[in-house]
C-alpha atoms as a PDB file:
ATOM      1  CA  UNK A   1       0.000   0.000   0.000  1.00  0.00           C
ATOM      2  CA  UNK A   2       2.949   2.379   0.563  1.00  0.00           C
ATOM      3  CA  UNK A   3       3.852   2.067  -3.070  1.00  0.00           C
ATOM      4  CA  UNK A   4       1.088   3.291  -4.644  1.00  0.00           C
ATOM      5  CA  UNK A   5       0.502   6.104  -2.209  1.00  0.00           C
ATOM      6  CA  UNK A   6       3.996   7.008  -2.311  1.00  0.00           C
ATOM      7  CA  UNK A   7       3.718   7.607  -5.606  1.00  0.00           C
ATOM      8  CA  UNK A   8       0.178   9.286  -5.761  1.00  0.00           C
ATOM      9  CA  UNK A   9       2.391  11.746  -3.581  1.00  0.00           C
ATOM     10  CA  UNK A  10       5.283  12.533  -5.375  1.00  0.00           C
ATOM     11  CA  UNK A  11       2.802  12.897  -8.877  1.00  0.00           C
ATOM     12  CA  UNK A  12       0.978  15.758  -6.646  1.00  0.00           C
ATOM     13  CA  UNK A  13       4.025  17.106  -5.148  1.00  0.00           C
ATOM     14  CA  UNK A  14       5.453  17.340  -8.766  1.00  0.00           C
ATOM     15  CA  UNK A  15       2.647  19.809  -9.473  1.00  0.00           C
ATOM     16  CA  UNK A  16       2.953  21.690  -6.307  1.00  0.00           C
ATOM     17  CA  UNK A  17       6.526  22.050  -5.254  1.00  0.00           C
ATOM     18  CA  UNK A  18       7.480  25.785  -6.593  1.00  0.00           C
ATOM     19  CA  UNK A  19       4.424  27.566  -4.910  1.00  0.00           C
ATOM     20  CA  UNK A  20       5.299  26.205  -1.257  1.00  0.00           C
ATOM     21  CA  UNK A  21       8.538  27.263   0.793  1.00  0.00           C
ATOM     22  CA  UNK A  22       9.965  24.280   2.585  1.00  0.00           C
ATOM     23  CA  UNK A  23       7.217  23.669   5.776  1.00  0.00           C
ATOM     24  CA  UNK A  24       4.338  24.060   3.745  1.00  0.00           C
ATOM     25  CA  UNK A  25       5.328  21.509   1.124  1.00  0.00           C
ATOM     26  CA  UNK A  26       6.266  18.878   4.365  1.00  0.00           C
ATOM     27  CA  UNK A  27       3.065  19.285   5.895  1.00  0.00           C
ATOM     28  CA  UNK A  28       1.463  18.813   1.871  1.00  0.00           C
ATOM     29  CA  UNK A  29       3.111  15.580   1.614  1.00  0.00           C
ATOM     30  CA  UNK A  30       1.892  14.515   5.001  1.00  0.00           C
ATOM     31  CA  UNK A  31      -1.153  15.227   4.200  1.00  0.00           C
ATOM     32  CA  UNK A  32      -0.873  13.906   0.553  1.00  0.00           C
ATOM     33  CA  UNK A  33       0.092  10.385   1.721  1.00  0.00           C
ATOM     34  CA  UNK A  34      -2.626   9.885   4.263  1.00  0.00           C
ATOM     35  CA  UNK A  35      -5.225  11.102   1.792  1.00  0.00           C
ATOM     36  CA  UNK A  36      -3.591   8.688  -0.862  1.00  0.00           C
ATOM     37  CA  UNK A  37      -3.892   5.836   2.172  1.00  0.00           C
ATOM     38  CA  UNK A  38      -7.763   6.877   2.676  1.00  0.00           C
ATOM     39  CA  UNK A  39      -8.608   6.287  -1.163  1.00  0.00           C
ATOM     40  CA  UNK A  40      -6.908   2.939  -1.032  1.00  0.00           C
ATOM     41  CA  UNK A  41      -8.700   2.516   1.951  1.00  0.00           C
ATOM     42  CA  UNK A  42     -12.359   3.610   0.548  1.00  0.00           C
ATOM     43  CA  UNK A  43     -11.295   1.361  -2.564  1.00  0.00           C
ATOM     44  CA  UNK A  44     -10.797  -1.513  -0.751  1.00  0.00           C
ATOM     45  CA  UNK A  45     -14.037  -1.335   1.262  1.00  0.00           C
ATOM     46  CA  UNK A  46     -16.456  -0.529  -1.768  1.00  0.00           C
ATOM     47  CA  UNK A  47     -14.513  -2.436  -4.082  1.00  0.00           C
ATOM     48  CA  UNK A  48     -14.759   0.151  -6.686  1.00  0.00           C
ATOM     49  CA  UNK A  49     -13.596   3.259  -8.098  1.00  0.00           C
ATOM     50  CA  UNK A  50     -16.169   5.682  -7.354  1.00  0.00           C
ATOM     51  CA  UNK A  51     -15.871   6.041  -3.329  1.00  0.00           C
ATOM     52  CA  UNK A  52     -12.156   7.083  -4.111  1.00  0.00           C
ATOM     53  CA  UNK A  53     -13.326   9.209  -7.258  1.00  0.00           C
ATOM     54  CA  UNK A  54     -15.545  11.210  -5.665  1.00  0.00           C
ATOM     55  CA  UNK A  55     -13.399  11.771  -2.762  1.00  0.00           C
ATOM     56  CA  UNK A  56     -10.579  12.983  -5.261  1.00  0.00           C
ATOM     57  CA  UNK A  57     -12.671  14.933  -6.897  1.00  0.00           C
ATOM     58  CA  UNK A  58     -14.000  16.910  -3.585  1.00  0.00           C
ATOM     59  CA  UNK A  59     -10.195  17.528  -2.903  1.00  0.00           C
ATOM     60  CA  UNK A  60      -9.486  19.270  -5.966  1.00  0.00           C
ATOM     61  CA  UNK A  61     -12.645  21.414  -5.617  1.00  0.00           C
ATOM     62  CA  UNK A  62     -11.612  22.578  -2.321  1.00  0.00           C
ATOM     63  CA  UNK A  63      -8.211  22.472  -3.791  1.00  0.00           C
ATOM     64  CA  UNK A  64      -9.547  24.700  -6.262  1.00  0.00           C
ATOM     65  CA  UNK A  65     -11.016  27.386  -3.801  1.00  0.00           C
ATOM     66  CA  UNK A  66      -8.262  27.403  -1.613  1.00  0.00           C
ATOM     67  CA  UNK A  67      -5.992  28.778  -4.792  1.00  0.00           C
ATOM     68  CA  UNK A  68      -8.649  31.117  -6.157  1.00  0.00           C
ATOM     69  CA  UNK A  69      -8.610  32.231  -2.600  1.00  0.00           C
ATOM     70  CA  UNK A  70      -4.839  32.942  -2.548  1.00  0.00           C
ATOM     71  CA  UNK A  71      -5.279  34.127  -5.763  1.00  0.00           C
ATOM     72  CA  UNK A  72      -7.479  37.116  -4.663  1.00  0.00           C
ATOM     73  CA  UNK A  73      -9.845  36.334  -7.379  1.00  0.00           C
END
């Protein structure tokens, strides 16, 4: 399981890294790998996709409103 999430977390990082100084990105990838275990997680349980889909897709919405936010859009 630490494969896969380990890897869902570097991707992500990948995208992130040159907007966040050094704490912020630490505290991303902590939270990036226990989100990555909770999808595994919800996949597991439902065995299916859409549990971990929807999930995903929630995170990039708020995701989404945090940068707008930061933005000042």
């Amino acid at each position: 399981t630490w494969l896969p999430a380990s890897a869902y977390t570097v991707q992500h990082l990948l995208f992130i890294h040159t907007w966040l100084t050094l704490v912020p990105f630490l505290i991303c990838g902590a939270g990036l790998i226990i989100f990555a275990l909770v999808l595994q997680r919800m996949y597991r349980k439902a065995d299916s996709i859409v549990a971990p889909w929807l999930a995903h897709m929630c995170g990039d919405i708020a995701m989404m409103g945090v940068a707008v936010n930061l933005m000042g859009m």
